[in-house]
Protein backbone atom coordinates (compact mmCIF):
# COMPACT_ATOMS: atom_id res chain seq x y z
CA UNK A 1 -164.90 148.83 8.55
CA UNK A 2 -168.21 149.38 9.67
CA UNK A 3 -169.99 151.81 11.87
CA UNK A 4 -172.19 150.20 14.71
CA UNK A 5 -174.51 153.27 13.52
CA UNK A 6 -175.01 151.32 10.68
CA UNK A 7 -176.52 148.44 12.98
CA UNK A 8 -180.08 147.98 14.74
CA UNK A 9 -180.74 145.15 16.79
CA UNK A 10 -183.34 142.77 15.58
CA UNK A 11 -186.01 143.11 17.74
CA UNK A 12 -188.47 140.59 17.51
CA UNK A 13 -187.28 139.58 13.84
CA UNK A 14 -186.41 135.82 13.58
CA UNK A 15 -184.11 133.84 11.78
CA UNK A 16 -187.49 132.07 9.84
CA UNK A 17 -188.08 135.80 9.01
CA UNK A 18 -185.44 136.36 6.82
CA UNK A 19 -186.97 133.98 4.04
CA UNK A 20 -183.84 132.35 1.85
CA UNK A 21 -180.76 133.24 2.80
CA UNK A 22 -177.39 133.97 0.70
CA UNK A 23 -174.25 134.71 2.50
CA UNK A 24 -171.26 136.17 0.99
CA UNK A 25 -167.67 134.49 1.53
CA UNK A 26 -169.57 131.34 3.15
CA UNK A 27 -166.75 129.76 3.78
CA UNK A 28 -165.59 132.13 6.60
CA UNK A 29 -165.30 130.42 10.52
CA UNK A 30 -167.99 132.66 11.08
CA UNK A 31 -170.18 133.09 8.16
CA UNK A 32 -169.64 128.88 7.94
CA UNK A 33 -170.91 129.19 11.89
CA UNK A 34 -174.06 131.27 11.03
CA UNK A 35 -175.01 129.05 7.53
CA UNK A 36 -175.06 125.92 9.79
CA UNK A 37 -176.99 127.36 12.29
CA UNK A 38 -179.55 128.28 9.28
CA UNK A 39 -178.95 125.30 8.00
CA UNK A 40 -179.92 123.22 11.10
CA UNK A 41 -182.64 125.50 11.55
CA UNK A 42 -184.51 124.63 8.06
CA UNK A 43 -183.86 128.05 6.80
CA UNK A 44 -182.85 128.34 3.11
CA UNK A 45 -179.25 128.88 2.70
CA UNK A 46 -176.69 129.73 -0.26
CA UNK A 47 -173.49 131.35 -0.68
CA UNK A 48 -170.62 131.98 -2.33
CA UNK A 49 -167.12 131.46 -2.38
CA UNK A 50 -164.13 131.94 -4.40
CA UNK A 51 -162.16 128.76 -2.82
CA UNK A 52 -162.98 125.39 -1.47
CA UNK A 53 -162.73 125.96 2.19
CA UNK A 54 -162.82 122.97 4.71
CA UNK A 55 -166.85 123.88 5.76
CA UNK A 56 -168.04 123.84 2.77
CA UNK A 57 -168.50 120.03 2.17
CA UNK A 58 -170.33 119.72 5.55
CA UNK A 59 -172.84 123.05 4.46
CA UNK A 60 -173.59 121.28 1.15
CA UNK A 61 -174.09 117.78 3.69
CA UNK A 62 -177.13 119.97 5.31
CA UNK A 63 -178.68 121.03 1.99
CA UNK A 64 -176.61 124.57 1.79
CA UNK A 65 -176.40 125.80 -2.06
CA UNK A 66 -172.17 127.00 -2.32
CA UNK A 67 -171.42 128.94 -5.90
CA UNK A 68 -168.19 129.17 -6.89
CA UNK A 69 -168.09 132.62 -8.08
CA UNK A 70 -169.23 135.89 -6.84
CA UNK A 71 -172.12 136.49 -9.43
CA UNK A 72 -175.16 138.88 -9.53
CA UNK A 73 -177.33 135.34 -10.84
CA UNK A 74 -176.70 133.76 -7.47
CA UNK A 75 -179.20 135.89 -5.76
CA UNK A 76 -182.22 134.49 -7.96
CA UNK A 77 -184.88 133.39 -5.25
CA UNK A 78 -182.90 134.82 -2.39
CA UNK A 79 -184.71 137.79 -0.10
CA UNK A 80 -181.85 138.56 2.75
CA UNK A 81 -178.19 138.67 2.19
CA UNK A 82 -175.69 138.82 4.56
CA UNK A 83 -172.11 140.51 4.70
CA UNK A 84 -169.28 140.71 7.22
CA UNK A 85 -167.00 143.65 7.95
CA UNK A 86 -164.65 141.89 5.59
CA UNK A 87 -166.92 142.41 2.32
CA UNK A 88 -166.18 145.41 0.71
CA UNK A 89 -169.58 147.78 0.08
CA UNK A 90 -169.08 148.08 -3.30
CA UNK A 91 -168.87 144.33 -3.82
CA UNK A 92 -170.75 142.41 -6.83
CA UNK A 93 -173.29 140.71 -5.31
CA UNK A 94 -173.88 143.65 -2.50
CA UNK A 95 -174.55 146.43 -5.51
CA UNK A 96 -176.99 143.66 -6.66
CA UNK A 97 -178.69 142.85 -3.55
CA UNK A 98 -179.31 146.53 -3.54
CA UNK A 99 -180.62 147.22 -6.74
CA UNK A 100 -183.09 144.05 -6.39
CA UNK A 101 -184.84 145.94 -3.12
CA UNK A 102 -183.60 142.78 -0.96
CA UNK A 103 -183.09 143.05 2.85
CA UNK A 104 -179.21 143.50 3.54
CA UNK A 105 -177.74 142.46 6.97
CA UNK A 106 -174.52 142.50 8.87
CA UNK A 107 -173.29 138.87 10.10
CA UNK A 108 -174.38 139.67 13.47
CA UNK A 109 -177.80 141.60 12.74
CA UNK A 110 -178.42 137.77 11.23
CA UNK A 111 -177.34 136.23 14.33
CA UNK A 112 -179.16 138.48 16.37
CA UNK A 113 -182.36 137.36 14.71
CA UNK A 114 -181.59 133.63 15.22
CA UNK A 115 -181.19 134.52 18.94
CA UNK A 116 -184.81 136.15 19.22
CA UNK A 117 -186.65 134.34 22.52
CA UNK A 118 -183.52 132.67 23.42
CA UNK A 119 -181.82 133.07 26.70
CA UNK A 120 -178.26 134.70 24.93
CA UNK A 121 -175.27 134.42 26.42
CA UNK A 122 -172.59 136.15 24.72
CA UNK A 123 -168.73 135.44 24.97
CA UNK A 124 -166.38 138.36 24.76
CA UNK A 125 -163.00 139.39 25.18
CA UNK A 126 -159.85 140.25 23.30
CA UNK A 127 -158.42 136.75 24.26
CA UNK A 128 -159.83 133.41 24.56
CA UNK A 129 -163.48 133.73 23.21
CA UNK A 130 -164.01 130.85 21.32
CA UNK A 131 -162.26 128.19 24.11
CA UNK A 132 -164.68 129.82 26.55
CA UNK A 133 -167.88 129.91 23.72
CA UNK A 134 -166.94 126.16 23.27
CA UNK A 135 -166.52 125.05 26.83
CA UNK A 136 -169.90 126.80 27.76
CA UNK A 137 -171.49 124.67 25.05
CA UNK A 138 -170.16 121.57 26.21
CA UNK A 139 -170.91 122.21 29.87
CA UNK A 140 -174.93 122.97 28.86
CA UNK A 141 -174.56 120.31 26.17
CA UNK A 142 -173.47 117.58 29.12
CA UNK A 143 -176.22 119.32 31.37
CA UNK A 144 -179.09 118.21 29.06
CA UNK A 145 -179.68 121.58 27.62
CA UNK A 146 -179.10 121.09 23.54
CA UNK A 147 -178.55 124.76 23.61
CA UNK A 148 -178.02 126.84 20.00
CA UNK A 149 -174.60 128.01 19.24
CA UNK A 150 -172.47 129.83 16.80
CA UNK A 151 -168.07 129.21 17.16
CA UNK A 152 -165.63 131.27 15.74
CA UNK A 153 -163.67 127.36 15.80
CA UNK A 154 -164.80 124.12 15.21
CA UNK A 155 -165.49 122.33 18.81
CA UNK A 156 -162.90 119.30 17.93
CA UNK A 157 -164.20 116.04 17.01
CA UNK A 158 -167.82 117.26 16.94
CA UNK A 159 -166.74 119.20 13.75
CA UNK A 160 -169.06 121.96 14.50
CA UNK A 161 -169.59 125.39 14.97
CA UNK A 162 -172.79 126.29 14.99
CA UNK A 163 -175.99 124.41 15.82
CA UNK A 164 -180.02 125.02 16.28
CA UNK A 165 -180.63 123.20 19.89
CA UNK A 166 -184.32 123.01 21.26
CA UNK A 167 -183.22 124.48 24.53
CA UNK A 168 -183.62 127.39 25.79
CA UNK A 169 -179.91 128.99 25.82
CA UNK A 170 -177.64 130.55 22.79
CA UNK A 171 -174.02 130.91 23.10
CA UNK A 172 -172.33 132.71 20.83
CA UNK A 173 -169.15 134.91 20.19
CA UNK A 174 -169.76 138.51 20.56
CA UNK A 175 -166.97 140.38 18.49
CA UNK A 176 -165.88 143.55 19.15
CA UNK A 177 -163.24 143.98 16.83
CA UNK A 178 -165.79 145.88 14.34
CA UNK A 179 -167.90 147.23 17.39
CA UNK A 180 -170.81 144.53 16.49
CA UNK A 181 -171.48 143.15 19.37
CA UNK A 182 -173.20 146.17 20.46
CA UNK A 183 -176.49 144.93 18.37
CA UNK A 184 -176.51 141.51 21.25
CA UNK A 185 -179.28 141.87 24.09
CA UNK A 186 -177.46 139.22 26.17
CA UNK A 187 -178.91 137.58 29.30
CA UNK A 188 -175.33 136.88 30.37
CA UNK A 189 -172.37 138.69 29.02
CA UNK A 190 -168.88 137.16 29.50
CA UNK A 191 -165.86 139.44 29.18
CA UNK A 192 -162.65 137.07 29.29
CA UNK A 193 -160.11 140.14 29.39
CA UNK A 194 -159.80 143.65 27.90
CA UNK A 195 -156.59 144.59 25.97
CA UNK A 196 -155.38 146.89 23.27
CA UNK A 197 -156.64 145.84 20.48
CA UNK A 198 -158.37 147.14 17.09
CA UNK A 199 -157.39 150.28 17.97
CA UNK A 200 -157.83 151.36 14.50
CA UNK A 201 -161.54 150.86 15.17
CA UNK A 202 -161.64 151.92 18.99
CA UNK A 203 -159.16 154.80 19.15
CA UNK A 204 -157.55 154.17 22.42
CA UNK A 205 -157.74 151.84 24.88
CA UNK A 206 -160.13 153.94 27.28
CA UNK A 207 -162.10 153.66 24.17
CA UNK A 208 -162.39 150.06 23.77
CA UNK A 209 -163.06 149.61 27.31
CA UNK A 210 -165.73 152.44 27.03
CA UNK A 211 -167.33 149.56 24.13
CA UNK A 212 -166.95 146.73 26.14
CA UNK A 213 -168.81 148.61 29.15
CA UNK A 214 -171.36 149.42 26.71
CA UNK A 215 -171.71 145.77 25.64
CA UNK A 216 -171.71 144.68 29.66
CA UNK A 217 -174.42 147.15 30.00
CA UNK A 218 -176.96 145.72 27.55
CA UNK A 219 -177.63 142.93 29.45
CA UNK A 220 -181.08 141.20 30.54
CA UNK A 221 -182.14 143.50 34.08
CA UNK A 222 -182.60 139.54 35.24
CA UNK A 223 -179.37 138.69 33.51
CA UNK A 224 -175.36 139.22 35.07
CA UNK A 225 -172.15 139.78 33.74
CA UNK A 226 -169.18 137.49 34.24
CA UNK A 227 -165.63 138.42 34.46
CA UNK A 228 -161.62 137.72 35.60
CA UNK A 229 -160.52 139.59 38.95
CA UNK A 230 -156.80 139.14 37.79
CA UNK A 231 -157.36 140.98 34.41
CA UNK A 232 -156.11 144.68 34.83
CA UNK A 233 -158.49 145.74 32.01
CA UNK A 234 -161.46 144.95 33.64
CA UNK A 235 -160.85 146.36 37.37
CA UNK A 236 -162.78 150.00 35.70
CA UNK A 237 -165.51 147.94 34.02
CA UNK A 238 -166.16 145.48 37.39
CA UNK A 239 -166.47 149.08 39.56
CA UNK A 240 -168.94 150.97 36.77
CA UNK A 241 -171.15 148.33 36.18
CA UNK A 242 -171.42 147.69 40.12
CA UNK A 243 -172.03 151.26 40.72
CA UNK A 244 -174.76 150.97 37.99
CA UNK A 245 -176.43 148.41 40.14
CA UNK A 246 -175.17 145.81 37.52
CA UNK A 247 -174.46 142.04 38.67
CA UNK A 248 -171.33 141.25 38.31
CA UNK A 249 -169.60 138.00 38.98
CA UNK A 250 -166.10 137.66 38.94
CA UNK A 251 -163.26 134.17 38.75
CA UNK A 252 -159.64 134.12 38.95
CA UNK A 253 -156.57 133.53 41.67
CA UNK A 254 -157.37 137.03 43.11
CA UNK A 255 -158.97 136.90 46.58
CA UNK A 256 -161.69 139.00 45.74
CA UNK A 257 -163.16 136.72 42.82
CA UNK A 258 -166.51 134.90 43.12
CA UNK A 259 -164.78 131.77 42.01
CA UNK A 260 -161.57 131.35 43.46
CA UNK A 261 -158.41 129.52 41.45
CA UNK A 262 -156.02 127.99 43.40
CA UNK A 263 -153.16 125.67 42.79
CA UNK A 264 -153.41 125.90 39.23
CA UNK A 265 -151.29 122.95 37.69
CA UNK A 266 -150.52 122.99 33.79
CA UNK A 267 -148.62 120.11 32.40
CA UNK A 268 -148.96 118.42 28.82
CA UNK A 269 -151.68 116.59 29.71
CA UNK A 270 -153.44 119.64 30.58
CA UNK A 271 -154.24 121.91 33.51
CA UNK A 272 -155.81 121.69 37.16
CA UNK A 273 -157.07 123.92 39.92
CA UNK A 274 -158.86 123.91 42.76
CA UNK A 275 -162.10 125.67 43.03
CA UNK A 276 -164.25 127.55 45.64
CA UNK A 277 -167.20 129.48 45.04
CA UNK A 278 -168.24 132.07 47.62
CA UNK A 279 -165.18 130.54 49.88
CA UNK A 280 -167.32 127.20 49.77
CA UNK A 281 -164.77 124.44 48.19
CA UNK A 282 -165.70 122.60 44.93
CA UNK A 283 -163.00 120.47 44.59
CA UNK A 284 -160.48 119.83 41.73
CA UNK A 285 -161.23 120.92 38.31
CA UNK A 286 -159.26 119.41 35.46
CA UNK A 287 -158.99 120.66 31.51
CA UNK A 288 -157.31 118.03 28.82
CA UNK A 289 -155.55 121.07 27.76
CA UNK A 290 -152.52 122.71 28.34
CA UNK A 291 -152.10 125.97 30.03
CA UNK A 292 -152.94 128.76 32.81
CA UNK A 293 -154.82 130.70 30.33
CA UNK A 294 -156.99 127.83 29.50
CA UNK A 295 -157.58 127.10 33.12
CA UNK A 296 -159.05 130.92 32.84
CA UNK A 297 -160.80 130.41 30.07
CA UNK A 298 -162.98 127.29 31.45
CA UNK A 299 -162.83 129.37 35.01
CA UNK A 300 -165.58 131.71 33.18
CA UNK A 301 -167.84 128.66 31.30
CA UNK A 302 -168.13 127.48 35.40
CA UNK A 303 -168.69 130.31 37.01
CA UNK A 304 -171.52 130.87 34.59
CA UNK A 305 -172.73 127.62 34.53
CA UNK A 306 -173.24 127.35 38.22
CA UNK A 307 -174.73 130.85 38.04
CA UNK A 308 -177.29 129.71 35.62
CA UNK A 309 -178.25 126.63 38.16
CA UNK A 310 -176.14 123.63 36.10
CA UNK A 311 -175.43 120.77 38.72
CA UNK A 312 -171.14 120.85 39.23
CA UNK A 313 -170.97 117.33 38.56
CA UNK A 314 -172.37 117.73 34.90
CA UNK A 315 -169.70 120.81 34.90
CA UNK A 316 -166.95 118.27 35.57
CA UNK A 317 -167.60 116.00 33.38
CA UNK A 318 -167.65 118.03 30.70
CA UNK A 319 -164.67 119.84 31.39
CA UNK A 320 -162.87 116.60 32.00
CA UNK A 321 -164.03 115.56 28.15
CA UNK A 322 -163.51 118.74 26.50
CA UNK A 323 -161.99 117.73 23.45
CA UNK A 324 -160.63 121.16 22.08
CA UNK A 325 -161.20 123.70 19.27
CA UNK A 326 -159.56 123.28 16.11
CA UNK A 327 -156.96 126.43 15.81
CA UNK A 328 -156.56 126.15 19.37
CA UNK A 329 -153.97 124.08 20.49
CA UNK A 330 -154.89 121.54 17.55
CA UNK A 331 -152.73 118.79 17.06
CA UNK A 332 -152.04 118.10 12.87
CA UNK A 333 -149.79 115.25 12.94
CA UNK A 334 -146.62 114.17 13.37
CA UNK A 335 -143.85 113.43 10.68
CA UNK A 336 -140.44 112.27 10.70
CA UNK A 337 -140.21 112.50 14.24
CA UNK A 338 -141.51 116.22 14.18
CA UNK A 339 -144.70 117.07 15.55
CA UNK A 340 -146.88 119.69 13.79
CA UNK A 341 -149.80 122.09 16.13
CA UNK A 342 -151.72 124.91 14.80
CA UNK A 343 -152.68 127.73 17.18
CA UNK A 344 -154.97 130.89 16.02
CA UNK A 345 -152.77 133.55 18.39
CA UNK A 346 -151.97 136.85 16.85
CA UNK A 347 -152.01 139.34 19.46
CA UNK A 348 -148.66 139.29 21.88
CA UNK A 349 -150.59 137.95 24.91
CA UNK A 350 -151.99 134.90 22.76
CA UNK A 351 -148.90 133.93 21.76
CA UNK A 352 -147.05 134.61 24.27
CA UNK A 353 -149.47 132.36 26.47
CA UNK A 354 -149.75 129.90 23.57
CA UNK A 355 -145.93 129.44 23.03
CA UNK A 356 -144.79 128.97 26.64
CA UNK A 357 -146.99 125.98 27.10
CA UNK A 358 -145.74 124.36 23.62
CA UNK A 359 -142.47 124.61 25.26
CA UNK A 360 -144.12 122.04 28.28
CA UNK A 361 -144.95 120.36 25.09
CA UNK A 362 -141.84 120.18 23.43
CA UNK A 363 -140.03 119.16 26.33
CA UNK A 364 -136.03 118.43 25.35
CA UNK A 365 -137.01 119.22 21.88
CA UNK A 366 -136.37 122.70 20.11
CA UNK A 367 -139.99 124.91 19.37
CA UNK A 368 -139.91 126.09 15.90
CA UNK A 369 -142.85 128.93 15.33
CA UNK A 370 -143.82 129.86 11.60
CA UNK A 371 -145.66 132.83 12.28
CA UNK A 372 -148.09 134.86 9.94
CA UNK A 373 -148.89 138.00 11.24
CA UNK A 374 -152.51 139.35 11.16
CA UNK A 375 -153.41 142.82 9.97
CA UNK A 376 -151.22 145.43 8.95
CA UNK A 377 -151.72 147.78 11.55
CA UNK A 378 -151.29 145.40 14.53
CA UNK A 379 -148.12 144.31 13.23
CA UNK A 380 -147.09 147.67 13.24
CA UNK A 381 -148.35 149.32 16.27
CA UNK A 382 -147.92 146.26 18.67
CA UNK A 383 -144.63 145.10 17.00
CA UNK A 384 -142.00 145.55 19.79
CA UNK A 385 -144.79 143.09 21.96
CA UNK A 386 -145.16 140.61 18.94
CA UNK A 387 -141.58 140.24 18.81
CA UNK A 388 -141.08 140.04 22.41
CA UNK A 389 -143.44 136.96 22.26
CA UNK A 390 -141.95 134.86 19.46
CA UNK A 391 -138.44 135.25 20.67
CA UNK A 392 -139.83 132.55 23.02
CA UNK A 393 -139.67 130.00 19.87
CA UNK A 394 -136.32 128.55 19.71
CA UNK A 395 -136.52 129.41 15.91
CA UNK A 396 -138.79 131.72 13.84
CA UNK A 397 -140.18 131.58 10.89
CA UNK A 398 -141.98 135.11 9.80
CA UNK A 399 -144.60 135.45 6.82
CA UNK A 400 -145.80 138.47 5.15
CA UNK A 401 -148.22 139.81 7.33
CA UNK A 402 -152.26 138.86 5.96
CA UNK A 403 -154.21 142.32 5.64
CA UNK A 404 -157.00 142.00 2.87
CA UNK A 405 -158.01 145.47 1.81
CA UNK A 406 -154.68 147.19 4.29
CA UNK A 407 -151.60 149.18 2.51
CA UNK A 408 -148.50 148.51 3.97
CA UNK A 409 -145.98 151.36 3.71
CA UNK A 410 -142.51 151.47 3.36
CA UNK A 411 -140.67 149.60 6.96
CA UNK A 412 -144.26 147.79 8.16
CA UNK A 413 -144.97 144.45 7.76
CA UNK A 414 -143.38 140.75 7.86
CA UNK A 415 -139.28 142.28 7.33
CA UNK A 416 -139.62 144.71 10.11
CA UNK A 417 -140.86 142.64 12.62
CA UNK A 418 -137.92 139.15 11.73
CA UNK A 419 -135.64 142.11 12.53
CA UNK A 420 -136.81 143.23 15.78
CA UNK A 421 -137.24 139.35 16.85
CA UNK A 422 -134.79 138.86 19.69
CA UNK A 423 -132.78 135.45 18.14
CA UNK A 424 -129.37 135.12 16.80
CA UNK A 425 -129.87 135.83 12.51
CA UNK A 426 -129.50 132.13 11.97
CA UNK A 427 -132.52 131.34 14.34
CA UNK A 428 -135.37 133.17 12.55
CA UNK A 429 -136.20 134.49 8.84
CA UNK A 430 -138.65 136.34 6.53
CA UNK A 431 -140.36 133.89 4.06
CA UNK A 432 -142.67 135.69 1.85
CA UNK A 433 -143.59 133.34 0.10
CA UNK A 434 -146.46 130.92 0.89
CA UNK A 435 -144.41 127.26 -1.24
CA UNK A 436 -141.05 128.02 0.02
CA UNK A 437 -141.85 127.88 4.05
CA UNK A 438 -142.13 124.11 4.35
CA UNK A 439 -138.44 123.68 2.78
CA UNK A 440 -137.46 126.31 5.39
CA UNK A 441 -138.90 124.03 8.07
CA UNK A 442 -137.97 121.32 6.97
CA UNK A 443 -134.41 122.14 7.06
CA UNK A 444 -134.85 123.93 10.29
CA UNK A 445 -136.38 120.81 12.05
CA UNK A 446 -134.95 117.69 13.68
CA UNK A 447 -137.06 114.70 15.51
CA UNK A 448 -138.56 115.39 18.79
CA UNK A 449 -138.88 119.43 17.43
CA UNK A 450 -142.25 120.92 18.07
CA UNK A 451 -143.55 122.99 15.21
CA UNK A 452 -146.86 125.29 15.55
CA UNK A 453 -148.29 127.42 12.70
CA UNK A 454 -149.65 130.23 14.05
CA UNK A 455 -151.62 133.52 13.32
CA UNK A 456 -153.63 134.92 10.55
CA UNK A 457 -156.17 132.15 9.08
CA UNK A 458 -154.85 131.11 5.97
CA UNK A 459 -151.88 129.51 7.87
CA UNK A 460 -154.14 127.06 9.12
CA UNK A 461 -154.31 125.46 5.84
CA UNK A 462 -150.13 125.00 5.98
CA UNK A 463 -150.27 122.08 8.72
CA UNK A 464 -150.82 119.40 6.51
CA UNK A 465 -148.49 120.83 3.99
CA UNK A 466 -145.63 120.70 6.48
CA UNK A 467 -146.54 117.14 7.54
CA UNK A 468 -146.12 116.04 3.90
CA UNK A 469 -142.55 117.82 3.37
CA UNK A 470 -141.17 116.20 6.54
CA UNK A 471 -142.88 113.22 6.03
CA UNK A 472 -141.11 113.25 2.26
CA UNK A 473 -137.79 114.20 3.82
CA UNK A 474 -138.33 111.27 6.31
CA UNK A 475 -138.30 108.71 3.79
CA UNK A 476 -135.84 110.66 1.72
CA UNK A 477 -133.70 110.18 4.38
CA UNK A 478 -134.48 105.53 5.01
């Protein structure tokens, strides 16, 4: 874990300044993110990689050089590298990059050089940042703005997540699991909600909101902040940053928000709501996706928006053509009769949200969740809430929980949590073991079943394998 200590914004560095540019574990959502950005941008960009990651076809597409092995030789003609919180100090090619005298930067002291004399607007939250970093890209995108932007997801048939625009706004995640969003100089700061989370970074939770009022504060003087009225977490941060002299502009269904929700409507084709800003009406605004929260989530993208002087009826249209992120909500296929999401939720409130509108989706059909928990200590210190939440699923399917560099000791992890699962024994199970779950869901699965992988981001890559077991069964079965 790093130390935002260790961290200095960019200043007036830019993303031509850093020369060539090698990042390590490319393949990442978003390292990937960053390299295209580079990439788009005509900057000079390698990495490495130990597997063959989805991205990495479309980075080599845009002239990106990908070795397949962590090697001190692939820093020959490179002057910056760049690391995430997820690369160990002491790895290979970082010893190397510091014995060579070449400039060393966090993932985000990068990004915070591409975003140099751009007009930032950073999304953040402990739910829902990348729907709301994608819809706010869309909206300016349908506005005429070709703004820049980094995803932690894929925007859904545009295949992207990041992009150099030529106008004058940059949206991009702003991540505060590792405190490194504190290096951002935002002109607009989005906070989508404020729970306990990455505690193990934070402390408490009067700690992470302490961070996240610290991150509000460093916006523009010209700039605002934009937040939800309903969310408990943020009532403190909406009062401080008022007192402060801060503006702060607020959506939700409470009657005190800027942007006022009403009516909200989620069925499987997606959700509505009617909107009023400053009591004025704006009419009906519709999402092709699912659920309340994502009615939230595209609640912030328009209150911005319309802050930031985009006409409403360029707001609507892109909302009503909002195609999705992939991981969120994404549709893999259907097989035997079976039909096959993927959904990145791993704290309780994600999939908690996430499975109650699958079961709008599944309808008469039974909602089967295989479930792979993300990071040791979250399993275990939000495990009663995480259990609570997937006893929604008519069935369960629990992985060993994915914690690169974590310990797990004795009674944490994947076992502990089946157990505390409320569902009869023959309705959920530990599978530890990554070939043996689509058998298990196979045999757990009939047609018209739902089945959503969800959690850490390796289970993203078990979709497809599921749709080939039930599609084998299927025919098994003519």
């Amino acid at each position: 874990m790093i130390s935002s200590s260790e961290l200095t914004p960019a200043g007036e560095l830019t993303a031509e300044d850093l020369g060539s540019v090698h990042l390590i574990g490319i393949g990442g959502v978003g390292m990937g993110g960053l390299a295209r950005l580079l990439l788009t941008r005509g900057v000079p960009v390698s990495g490495s990689e130990l597997r063959e990651w989805p991205a990495l076809a479309a980075l080599r597409a845009l002239g990106g050089t990908i070795h397949m092995s962590h090697v001190a030789e692939n820093l020959d003609g490179v002057d910056t590298v760049v690391y995430s919180t997820a690369i160990p100090q002491d790895h290979l090619e970082l010893v190397e990059a510091r014995r060579r005298g070449l400039r060393i930067m966090h993932r985000s002291e990068a990004l915070a050089a591409a975003m140099t004399n751009r007009q930032t607007i950073a999304v953040a939250g402990t739910h829902g940042k990348t729907t709301t970093t994608s819809i706010m890209t869309v909206i300016l995108q349908h506005a005429g703005q070709d703004p820049s932007f980094v995803i932690g997801g894929e925007i859904s048939e545009a295949g992207s997540n990041g992009h150099h625009g030529t106008g004058p706004h940059f949206v991009a995640e702003a991540d505060e699991s590792d405190k490194s969003f504190l290096i951002y100089r935002p002109h607009v700061a989005i906070i989508t909600n404020i729970e306990a989370d990455h505690l193990n970074n934070w402390g408490d939770l009067d700690g992470l909101k302490a961070g996240f009022l610290e991150f509000a504060s460093l916006t523009d003087d010209s700039g605002f902040v934009v937040t939800c009225a309903d969310d408990p977490g943020t009532e403190e941060l909406i009062a401080a940053l008022r007192a402060a002299g801060r503006t702060v502009y607020t959506y939700g269904e409470s009657p005190s928000a800027d942007l006022r929700l009403s009516d909200v409507v989620s069925t499987v084709s997606g959700v509505r709501y009617q909107a009023a800003l400053d009591g004025e009406s704006l009419g009906e605004i519709k999402l092709a996706l699912p659920g309340r929260h994502m009615g939230l989530n595209s609640a912030a993208a328009v209150l911005t928006a319309l802050r930031l002087g985009m006409p409403l009826d360029k707001i609507t249209e892109a909302l009503a053509s909002f195609p999705g992120v992939r991981r969120r909500f994404e549709r893999k296929g259907i097989a035997a009769g079976v039909r096959v999401y993927d959904e990145y939720a791993y704290h309780p409130t994600s999939v908690k949200a996430a499975l109650l509108t699958l079961r709008e989706v599944a309808g008469d059909g039974k909602l089967l969740v295989v479930f792979q928990p993300y990071r040791v200590y979250r399993t275990r210190d939000l495990q009663a809430e995480l259990a609570e939440a997937l006893s929604i699923a008519d069935q369960t399917v629990v992985m060993e929980v994915f914690g690169p560099g974590e310990v797990r000791q004795p009674g944490e992890g994947g076992v502990a949590l089946t157990a505390a699962i409320d569902l009869p024994a023959d309705r959920k199970v530990f599978v530890p073991d990554w070939e043996d779950v689509p058998a298990e869901v196979v045999r757990r699965s009939r047609p018209g079943d739902v089945v959503v992988t969800m959690g850490a981001p390796p289970i993203s890559l078990m979709g497809d394998e599921l749709l080939a077991a039930l599609a084998g069964e299927g025919e098994s079965g003519a």
